[in-house]
C-alpha atoms as a PDB file:
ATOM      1  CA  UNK A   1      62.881 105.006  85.528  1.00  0.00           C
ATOM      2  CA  UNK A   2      62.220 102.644  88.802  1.00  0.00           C
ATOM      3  CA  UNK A   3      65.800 101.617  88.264  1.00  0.00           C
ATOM      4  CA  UNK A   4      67.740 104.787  87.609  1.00  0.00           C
ATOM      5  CA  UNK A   5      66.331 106.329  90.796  1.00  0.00           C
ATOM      6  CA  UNK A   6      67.267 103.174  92.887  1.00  0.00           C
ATOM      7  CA  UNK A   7      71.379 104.061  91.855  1.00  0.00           C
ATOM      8  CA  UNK A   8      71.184 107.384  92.211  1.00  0.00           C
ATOM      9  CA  UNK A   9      71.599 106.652  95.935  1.00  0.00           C
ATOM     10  CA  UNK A  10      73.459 103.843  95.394  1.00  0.00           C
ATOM     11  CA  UNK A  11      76.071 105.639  93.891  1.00  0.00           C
ATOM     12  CA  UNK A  12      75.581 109.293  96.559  1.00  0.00           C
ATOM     13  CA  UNK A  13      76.760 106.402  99.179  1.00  0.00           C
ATOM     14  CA  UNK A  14      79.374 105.083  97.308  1.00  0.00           C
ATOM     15  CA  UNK A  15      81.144 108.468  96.953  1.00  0.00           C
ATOM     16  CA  UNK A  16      80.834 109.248 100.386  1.00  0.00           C
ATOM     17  CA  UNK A  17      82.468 106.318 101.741  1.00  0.00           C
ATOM     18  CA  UNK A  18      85.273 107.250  98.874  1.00  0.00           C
ATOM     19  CA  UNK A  19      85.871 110.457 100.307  1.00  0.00           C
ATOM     20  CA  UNK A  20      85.796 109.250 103.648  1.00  0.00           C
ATOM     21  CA  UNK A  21      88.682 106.913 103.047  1.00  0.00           C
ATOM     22  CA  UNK A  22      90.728 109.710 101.312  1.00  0.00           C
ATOM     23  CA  UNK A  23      90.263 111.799 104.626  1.00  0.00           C
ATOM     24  CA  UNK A  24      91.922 109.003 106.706  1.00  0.00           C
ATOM     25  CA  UNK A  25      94.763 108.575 104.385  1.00  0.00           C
ATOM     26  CA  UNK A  26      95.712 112.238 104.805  1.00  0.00           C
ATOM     27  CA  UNK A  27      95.448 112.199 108.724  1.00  0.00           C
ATOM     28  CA  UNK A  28      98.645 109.861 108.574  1.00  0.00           C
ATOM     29  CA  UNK A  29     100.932 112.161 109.881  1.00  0.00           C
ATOM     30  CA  UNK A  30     103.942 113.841 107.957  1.00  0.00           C
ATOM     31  CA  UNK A  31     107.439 112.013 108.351  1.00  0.00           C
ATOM     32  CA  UNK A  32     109.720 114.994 107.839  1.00  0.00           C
ATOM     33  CA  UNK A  33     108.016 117.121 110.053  1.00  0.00           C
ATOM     34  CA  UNK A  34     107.675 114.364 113.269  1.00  0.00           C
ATOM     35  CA  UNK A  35     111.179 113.666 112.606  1.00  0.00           C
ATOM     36  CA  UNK A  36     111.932 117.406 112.615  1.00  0.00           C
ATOM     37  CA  UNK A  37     109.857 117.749 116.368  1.00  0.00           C
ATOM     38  CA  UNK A  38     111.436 114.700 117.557  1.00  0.00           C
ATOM     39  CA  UNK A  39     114.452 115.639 116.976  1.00  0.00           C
ATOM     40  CA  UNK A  40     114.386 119.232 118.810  1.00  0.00           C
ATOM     41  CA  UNK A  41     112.081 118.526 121.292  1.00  0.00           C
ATOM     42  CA  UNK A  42     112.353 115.957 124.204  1.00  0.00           C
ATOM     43  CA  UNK A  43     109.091 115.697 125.655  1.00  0.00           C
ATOM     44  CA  UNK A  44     107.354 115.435 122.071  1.00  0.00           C
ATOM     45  CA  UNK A  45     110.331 112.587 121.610  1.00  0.00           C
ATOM     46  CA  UNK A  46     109.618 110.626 124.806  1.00  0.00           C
ATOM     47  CA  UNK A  47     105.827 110.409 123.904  1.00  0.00           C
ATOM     48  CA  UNK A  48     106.502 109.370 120.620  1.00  0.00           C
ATOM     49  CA  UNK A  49     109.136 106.581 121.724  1.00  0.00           C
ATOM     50  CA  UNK A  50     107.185 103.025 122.543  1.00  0.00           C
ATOM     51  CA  UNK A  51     108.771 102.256 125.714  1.00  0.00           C
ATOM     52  CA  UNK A  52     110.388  99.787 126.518  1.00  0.00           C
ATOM     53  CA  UNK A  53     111.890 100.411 123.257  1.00  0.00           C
ATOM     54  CA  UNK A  54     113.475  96.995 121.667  1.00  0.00           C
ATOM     55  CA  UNK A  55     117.070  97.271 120.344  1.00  0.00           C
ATOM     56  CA  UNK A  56     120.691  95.856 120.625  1.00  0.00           C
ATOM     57  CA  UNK A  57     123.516  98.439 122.258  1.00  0.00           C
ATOM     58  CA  UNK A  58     126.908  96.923 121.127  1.00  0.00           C
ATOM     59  CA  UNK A  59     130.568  98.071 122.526  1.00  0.00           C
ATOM     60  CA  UNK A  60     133.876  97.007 122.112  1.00  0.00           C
ATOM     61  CA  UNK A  61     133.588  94.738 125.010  1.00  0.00           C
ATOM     62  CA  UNK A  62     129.862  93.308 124.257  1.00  0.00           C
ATOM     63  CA  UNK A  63     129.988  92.325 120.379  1.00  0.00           C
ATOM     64  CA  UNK A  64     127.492  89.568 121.147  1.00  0.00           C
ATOM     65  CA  UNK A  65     124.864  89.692 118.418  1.00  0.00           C
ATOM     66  CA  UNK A  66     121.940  88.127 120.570  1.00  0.00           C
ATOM     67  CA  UNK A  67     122.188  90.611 123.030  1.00  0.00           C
ATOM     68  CA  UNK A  68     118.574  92.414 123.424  1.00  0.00           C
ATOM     69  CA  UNK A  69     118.103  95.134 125.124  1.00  0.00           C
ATOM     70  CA  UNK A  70     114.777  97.310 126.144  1.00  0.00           C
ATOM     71  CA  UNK A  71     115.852 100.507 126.460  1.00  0.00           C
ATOM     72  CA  UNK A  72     113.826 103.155 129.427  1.00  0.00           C
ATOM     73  CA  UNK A  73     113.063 105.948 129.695  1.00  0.00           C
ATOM     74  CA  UNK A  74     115.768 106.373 132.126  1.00  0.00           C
ATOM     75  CA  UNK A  75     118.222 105.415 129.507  1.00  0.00           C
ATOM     76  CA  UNK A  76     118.461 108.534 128.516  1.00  0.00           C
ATOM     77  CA  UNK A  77     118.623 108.054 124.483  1.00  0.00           C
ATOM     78  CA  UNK A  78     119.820 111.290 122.632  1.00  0.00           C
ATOM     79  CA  UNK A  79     118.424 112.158 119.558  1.00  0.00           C
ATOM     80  CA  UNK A  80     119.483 115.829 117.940  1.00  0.00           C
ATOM     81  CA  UNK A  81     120.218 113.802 114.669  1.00  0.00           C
ATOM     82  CA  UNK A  82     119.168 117.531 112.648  1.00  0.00           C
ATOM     83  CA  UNK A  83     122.645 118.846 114.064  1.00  0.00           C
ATOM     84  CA  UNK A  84     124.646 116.552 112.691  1.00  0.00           C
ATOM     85  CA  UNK A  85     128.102 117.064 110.890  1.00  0.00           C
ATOM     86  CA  UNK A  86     127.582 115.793 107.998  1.00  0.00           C
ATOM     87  CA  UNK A  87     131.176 115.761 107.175  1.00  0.00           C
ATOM     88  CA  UNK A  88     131.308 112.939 109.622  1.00  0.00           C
ATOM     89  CA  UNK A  89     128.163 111.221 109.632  1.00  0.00           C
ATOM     90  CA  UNK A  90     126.622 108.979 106.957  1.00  0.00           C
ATOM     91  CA  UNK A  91     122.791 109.219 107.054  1.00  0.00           C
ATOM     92  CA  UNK A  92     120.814 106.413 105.081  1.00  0.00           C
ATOM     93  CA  UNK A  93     117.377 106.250 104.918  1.00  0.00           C
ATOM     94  CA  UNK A  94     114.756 103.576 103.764  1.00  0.00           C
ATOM     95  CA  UNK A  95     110.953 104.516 104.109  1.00  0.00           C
ATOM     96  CA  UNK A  96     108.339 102.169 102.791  1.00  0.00           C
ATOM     97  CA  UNK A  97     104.770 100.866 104.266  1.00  0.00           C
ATOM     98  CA  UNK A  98     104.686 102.941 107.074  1.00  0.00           C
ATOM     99  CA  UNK A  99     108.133 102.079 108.300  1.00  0.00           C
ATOM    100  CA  UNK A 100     111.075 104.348 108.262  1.00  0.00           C
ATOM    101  CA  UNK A 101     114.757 102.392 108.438  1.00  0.00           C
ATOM    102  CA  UNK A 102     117.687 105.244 109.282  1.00  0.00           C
ATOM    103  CA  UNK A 103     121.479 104.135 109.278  1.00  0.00           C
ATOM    104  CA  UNK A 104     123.675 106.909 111.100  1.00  0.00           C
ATOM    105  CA  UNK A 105     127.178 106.028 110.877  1.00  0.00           C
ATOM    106  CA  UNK A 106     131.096 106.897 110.654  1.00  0.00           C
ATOM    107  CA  UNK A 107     132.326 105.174 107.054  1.00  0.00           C
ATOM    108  CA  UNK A 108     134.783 103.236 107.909  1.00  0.00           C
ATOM    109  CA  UNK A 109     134.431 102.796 111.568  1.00  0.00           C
ATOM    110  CA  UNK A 110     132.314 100.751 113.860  1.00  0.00           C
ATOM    111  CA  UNK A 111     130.371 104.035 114.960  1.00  0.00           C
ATOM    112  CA  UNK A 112     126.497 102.953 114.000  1.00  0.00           C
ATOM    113  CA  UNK A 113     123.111 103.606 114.784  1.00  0.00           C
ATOM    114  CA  UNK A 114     120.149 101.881 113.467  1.00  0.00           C
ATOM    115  CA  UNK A 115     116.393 103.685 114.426  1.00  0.00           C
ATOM    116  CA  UNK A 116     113.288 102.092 112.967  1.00  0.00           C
ATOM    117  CA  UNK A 117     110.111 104.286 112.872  1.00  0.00           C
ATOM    118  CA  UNK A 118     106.667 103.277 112.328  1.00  0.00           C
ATOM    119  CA  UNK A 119     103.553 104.874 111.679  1.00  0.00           C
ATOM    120  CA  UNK A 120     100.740 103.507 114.504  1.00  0.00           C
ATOM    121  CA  UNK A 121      97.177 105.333 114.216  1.00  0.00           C
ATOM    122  CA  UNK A 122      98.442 107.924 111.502  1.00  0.00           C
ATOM    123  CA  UNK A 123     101.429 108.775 114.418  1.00  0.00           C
ATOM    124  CA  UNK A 124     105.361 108.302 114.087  1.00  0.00           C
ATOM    125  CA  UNK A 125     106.807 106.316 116.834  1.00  0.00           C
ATOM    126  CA  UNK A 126     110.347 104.789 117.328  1.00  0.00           C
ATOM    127  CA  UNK A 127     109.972 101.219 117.812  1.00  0.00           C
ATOM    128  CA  UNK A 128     113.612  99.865 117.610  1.00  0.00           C
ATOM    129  CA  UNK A 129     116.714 101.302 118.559  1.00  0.00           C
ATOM    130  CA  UNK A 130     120.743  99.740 117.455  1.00  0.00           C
ATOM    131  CA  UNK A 131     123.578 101.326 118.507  1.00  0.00           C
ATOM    132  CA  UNK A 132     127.439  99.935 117.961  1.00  0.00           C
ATOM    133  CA  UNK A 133     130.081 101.990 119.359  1.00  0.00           C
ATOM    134  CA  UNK A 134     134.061 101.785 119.527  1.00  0.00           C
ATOM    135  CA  UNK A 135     134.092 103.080 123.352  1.00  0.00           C
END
């Protein structure tokens, strides 16, 4: 009897910290719907962009695959990607472990842009930012 009452709180405890861990794993916030808000609203976007944000901005002129840039705020980065003709643009999309790859690009062309999201603290943020262009 001595024994049965000493895991009956043994096992009240365990439960708890089960269903505490559940809570935090539905905190994480939803992708489709950040990517929705960042997408139509640019003051949600610029809090949810880790500046400077890492990346590589490629032109006709600078092909030079070692060329880093941190992009600013200043920079000015446009992101309306829900508006997109699709008719043009190629959208692929890799999500795994917190991390969200997109491709947006022109088949055959050198039109490209490469965003990486991650989740930080149950939040979406853009962390890395690749653009190639023909101009």
């Amino acid at each position: 009897m001595k024994n049965t009452l000493a895991i009956i709180p043994l096992l009240i405890i365990s439960s708890c910290g089960n269903q505490h861990r559940n809570l935090n794993a539905s905190t994480d916030e939803d992708f489709k719907s950040f990517y929705l808000k960042f997408n139509q609203d640019l003051s949600f976007q610029n809090s949810r962009i880790k500046y400077p944000l890492k990346g590589k901005y490629y032109t006709k002129n600078n092909k030079n695959p070692d060329f880093d840039y941190n992009f600013t705020l200043s920079d000015h980065l446009d992101f309306d990607n829900h508006k997109l003709d699709t008719t043009i643009y190629s959208i692929r999309r890799k999500m795994g472990n917190g991390v969200v790859e997109e491709k947006l690009f022109v088949p055959n062309s050198e039109v490209l842009t490469n965003y990486t999201f991650k989740l930080l603290d149950g939040k979406w943020f853009l962390v890395y930012y690749e653009e190639h262009d023909e101009d």
